[in-house]
N, C-alpha and C. Protein backbone atom coordinates (compact mmCIF):
# COMPACT_ATOMS: atom_id res chain seq x y z
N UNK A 1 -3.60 -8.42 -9.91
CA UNK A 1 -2.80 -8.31 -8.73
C UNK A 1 -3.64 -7.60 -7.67
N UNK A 2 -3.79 -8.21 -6.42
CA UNK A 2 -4.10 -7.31 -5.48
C UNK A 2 -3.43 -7.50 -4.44
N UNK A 3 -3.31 -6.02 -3.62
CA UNK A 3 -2.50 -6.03 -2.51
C UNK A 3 -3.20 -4.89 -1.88
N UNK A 4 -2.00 -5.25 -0.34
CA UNK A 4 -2.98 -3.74 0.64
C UNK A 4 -1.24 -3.63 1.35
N UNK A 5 -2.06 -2.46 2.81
CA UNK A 5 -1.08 -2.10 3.03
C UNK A 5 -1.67 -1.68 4.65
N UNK A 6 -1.45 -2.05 5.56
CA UNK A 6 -1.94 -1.93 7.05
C UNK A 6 -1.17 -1.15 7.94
N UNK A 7 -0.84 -0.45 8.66
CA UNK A 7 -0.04 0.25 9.51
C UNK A 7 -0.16 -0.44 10.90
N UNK A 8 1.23 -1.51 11.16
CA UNK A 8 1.08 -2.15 12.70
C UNK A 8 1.08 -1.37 13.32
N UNK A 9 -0.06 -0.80 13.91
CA UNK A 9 -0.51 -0.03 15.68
C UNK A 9 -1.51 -0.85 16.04
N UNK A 10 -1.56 -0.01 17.25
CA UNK A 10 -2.32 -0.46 18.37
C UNK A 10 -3.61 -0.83 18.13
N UNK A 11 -4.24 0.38 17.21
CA UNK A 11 -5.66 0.37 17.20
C UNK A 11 -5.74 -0.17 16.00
N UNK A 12 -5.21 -0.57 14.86
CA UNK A 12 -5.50 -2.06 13.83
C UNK A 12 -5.12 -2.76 14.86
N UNK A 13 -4.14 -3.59 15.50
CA UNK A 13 -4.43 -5.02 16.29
C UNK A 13 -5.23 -4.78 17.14
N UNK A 14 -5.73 -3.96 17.68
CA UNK A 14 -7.45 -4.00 18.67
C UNK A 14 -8.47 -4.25 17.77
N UNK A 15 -8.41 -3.92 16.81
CA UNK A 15 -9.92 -3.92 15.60
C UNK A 15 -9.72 -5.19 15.26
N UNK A 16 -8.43 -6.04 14.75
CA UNK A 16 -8.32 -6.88 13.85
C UNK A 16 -7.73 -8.22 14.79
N UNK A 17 -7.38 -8.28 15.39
CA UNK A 17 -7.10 -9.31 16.52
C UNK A 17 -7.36 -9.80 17.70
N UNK A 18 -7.99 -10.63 17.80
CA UNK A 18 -9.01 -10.92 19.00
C UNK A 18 -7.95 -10.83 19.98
N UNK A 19 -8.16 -10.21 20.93
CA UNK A 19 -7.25 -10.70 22.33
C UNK A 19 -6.91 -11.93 22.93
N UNK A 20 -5.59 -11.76 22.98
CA UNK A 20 -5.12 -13.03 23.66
C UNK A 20 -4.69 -14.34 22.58
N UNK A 21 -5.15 -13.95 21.15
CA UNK A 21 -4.75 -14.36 20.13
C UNK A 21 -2.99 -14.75 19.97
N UNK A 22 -2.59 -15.79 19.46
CA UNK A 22 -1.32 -15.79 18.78
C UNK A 22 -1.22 -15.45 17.41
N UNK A 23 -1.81 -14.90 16.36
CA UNK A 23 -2.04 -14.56 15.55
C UNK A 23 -1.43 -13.00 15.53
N UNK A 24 -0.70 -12.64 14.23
CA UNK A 24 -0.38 -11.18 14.56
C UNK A 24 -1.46 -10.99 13.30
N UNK A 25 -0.98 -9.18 13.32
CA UNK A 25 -2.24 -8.52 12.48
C UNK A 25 -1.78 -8.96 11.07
N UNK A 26 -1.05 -9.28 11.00
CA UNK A 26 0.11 -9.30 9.38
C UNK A 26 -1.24 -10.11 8.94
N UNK A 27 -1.03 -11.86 10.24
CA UNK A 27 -1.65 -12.84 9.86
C UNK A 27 -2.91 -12.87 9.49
N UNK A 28 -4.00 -11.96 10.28
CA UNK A 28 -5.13 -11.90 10.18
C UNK A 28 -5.54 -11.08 9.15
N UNK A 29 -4.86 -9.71 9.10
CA UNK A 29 -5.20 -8.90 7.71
C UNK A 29 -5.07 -9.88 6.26
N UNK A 30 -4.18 -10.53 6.35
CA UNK A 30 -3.71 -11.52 4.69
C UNK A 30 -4.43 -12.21 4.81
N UNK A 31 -5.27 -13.16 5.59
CA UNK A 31 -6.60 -13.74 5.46
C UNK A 31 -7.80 -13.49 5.76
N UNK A 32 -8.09 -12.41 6.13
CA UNK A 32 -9.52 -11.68 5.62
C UNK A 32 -9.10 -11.10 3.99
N UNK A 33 -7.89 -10.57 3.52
CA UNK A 33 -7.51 -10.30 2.61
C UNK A 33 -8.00 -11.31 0.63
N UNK A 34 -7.28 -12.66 2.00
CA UNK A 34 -7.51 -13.80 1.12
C UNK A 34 -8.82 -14.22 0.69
N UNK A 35 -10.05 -14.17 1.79
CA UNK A 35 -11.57 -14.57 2.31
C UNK A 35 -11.65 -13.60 0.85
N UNK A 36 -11.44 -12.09 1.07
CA UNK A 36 -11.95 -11.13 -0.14
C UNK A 36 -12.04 -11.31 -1.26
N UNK A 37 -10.73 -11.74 -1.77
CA UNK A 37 -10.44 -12.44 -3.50
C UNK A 37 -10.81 -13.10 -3.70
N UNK A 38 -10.87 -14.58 -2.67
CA UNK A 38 -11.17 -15.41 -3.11
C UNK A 38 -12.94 -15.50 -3.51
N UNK A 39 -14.06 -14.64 -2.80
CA UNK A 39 -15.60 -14.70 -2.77
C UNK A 39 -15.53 -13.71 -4.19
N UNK A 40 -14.35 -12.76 -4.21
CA UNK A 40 -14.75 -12.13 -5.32
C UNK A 40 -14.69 -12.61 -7.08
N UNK A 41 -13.45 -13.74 -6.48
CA UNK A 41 -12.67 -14.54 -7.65
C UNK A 41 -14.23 -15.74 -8.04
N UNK A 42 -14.56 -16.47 -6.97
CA UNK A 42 -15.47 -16.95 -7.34
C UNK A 42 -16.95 -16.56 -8.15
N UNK A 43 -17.33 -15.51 -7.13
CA UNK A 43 -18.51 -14.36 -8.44
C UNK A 43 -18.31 -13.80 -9.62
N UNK A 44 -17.08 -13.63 -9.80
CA UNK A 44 -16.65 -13.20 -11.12
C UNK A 44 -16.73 -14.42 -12.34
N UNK A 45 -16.42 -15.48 -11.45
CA UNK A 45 -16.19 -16.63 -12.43
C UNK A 45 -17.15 -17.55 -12.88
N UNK A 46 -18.38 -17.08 -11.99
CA UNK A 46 -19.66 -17.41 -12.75
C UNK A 46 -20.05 -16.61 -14.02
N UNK A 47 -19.45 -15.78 -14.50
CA UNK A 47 -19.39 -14.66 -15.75
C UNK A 47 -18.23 -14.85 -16.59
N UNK A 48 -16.90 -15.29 -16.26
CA UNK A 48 -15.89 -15.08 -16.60
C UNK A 48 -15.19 -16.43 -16.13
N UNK A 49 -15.43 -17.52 -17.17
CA UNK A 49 -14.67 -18.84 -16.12
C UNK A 49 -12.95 -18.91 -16.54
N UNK A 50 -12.80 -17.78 -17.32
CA UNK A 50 -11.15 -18.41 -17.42
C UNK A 50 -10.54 -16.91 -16.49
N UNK A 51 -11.31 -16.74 -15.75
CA UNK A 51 -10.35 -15.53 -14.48
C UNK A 51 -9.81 -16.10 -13.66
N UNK A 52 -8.69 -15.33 -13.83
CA UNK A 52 -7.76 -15.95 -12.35
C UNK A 52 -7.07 -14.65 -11.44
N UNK A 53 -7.54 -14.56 -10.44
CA UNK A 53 -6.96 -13.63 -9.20
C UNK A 53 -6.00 -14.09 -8.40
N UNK A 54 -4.84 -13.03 -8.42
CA UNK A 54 -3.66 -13.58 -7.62
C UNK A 54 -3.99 -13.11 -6.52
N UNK A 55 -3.45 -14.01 -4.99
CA UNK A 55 -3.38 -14.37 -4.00
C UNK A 55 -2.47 -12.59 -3.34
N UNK A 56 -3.88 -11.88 -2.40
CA UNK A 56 -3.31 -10.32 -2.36
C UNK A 56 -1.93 -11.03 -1.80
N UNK A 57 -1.41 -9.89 -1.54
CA UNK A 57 0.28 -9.93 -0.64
C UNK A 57 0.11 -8.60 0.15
N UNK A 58 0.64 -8.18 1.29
CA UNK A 58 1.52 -6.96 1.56
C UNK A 58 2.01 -6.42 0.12
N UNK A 59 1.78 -5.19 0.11
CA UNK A 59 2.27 -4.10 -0.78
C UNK A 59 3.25 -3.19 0.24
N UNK A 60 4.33 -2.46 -0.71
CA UNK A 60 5.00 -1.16 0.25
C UNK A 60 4.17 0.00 -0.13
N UNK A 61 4.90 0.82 0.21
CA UNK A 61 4.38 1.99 -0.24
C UNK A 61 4.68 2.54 -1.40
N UNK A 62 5.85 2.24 -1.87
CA UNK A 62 6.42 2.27 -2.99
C UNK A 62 5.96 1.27 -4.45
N UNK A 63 5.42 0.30 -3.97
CA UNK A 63 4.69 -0.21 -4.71
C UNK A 63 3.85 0.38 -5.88
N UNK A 64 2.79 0.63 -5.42
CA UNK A 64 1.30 1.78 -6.14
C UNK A 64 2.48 2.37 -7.15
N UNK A 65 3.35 3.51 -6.52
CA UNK A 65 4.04 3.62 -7.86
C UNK A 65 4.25 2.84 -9.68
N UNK A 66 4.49 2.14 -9.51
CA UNK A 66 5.15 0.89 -10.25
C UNK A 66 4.39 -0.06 -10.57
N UNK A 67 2.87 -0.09 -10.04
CA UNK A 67 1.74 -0.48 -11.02
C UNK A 67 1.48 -0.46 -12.76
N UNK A 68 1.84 0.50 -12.91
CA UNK A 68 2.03 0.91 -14.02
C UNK A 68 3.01 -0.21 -15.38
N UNK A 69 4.07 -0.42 -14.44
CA UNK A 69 4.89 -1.66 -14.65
C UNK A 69 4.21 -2.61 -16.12
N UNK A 70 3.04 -3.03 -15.32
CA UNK A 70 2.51 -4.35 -14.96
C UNK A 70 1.43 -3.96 -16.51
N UNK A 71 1.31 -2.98 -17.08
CA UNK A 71 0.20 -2.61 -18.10
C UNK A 71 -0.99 -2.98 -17.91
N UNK A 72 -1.52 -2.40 -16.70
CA UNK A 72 -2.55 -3.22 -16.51
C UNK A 72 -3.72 -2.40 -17.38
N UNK A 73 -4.92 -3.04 -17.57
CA UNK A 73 -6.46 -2.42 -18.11
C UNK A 73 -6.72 -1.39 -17.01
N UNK A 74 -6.55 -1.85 -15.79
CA UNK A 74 -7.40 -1.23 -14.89
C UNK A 74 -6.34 -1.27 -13.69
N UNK A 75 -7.11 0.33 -12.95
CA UNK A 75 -6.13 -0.02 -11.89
C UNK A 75 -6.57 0.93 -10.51
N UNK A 76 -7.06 0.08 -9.24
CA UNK A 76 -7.82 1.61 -8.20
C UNK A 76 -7.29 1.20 -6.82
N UNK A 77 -6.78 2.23 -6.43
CA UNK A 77 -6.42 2.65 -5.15
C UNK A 77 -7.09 2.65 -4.11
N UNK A 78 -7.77 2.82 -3.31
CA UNK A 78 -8.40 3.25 -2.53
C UNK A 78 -7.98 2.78 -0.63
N UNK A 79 -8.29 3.98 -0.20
CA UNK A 79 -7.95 3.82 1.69
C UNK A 79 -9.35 3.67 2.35
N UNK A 80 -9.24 2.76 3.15
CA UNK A 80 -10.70 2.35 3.49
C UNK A 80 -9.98 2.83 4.93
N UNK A 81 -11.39 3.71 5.95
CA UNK A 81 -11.54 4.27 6.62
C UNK A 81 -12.42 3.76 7.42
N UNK A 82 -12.00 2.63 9.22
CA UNK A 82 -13.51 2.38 9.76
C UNK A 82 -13.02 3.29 11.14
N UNK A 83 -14.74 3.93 11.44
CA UNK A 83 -14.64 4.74 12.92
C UNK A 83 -13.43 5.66 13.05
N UNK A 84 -12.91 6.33 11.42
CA UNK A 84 -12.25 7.48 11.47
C UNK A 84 -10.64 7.14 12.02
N UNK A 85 -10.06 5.76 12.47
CA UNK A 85 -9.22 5.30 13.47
C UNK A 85 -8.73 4.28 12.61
N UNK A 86 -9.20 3.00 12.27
CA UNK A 86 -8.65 2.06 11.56
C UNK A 86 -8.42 2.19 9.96
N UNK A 87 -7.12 2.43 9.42
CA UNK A 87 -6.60 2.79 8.21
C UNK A 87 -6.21 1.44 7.12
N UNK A 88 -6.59 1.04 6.16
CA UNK A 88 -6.09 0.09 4.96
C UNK A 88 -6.48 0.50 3.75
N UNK A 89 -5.13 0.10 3.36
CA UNK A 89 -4.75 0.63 1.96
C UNK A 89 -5.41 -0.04 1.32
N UNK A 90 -5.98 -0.21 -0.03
CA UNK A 90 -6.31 -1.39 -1.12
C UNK A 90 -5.25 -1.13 -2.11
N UNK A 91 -5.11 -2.16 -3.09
CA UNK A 91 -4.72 -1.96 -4.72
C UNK A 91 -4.99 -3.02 -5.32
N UNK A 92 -5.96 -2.60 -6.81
CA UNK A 92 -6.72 -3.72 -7.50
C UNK A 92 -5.61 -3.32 -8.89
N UNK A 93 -5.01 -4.29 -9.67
CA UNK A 93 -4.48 -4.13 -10.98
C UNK A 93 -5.02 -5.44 -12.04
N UNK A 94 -5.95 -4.73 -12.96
CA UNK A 94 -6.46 -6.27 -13.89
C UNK A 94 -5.49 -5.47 -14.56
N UNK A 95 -5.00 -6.97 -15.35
CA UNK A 95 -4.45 -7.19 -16.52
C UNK A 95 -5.14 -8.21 -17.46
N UNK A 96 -5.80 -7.40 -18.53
CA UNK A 96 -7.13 -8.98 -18.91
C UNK A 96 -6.62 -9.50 -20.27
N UNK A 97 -5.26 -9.26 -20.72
CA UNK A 97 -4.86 -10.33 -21.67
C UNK A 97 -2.91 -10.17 -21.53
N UNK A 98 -2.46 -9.24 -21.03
CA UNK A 98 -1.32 -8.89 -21.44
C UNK A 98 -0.07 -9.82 -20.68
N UNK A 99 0.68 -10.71 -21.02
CA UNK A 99 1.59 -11.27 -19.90
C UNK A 99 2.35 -10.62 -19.04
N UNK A 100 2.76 -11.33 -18.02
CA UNK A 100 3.09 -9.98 -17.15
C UNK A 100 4.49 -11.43 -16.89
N UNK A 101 5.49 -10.49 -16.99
CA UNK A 101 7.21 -10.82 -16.27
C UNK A 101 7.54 -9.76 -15.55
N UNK A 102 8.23 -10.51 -14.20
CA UNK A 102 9.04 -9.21 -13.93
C UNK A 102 9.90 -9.49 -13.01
N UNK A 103 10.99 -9.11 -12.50
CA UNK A 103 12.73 -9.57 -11.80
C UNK A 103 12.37 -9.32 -10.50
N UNK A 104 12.31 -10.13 -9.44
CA UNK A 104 12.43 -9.80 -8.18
C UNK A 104 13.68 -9.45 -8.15
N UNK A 105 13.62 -8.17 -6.90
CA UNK A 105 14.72 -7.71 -6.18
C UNK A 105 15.77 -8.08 -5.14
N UNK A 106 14.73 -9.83 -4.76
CA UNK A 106 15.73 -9.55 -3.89
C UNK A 106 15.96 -11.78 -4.44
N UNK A 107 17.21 -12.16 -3.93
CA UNK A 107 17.66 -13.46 -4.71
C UNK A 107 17.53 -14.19 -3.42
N UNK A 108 17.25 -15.32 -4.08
CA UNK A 108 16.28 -16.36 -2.38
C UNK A 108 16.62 -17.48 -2.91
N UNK A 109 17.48 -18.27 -2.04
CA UNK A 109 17.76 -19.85 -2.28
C UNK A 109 16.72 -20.64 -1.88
N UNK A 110 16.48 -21.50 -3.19
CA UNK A 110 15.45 -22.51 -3.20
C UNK A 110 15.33 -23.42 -2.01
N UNK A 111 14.57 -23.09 -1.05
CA UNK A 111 14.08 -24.02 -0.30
C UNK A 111 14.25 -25.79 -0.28
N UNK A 112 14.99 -26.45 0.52
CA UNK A 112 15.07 -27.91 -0.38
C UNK A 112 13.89 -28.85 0.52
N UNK A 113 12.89 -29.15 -0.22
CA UNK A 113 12.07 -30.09 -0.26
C UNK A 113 12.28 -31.18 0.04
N UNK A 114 11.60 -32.28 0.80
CA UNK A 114 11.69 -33.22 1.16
C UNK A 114 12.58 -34.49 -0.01
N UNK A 115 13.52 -35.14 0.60
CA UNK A 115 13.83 -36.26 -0.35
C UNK A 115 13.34 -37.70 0.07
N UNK A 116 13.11 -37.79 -1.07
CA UNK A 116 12.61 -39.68 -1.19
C UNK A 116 13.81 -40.60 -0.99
N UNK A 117 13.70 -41.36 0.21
CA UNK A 117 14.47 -42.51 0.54
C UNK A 117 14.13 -43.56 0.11
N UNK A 118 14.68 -44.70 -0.07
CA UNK A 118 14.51 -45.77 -0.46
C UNK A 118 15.45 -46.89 0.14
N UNK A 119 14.62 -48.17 0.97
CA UNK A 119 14.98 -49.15 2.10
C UNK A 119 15.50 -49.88 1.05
């Protein structure tokens, strides 16, 4: 599992969003986010071809808590700091054999998908 955690201000969307952009920071942080796993998912898997890295998400803050949950092998925190001003959270959780279930909180009607007509 990986996730982060960004604080919408001013000075992350000046660092992280080109001006004049339609893009919010949400958008741009979750795909530099994505760019990350995915270069890391690939190097790993020249060593390790049955790895699979889930797709980061937004984390809360409450989250990191409840890592633990998840039994993972491994598990690191860290706040990355640029020019003392721009703040992001990380969170890395391997789990390298154990299945992982667990109940979302919140209940979401299935989306309905396109139907096939027939002339």
């Amino acid at each position: 599992m990986t996730g982060y955690r960004i604080a919408n201000s001013q000075g992350n969307t000046a660092y992280y969003v080109t001006a004049g952009a339609a893009r919010t920071l949400d958008d741009v942080v979750a795909e530099l986010a994505n760019m990350c796993t995915g270069a890391l998912n690939r190097e790993l898997s020249r060593s390790f071809p049955h790895l699979a890295m889930s797709t980061p998400y937004t984390t809360s803050g409450q989250c990191i808590q409840y890592s633990g949950d998840l039994r993972p092998d491994f598990v690191a925190s860290h706040i990355v700091t640029i020019n003392d001003t721009i703040r992001l959270q990380t969170l890395l959780c391997i789990c390298c054999s154990a299945p992982i279930e667990f109940v979302s909180a919140e209940d979401t009607e299935p989306e309905p998908v396109g139907e096939l007509e027939l002339f």
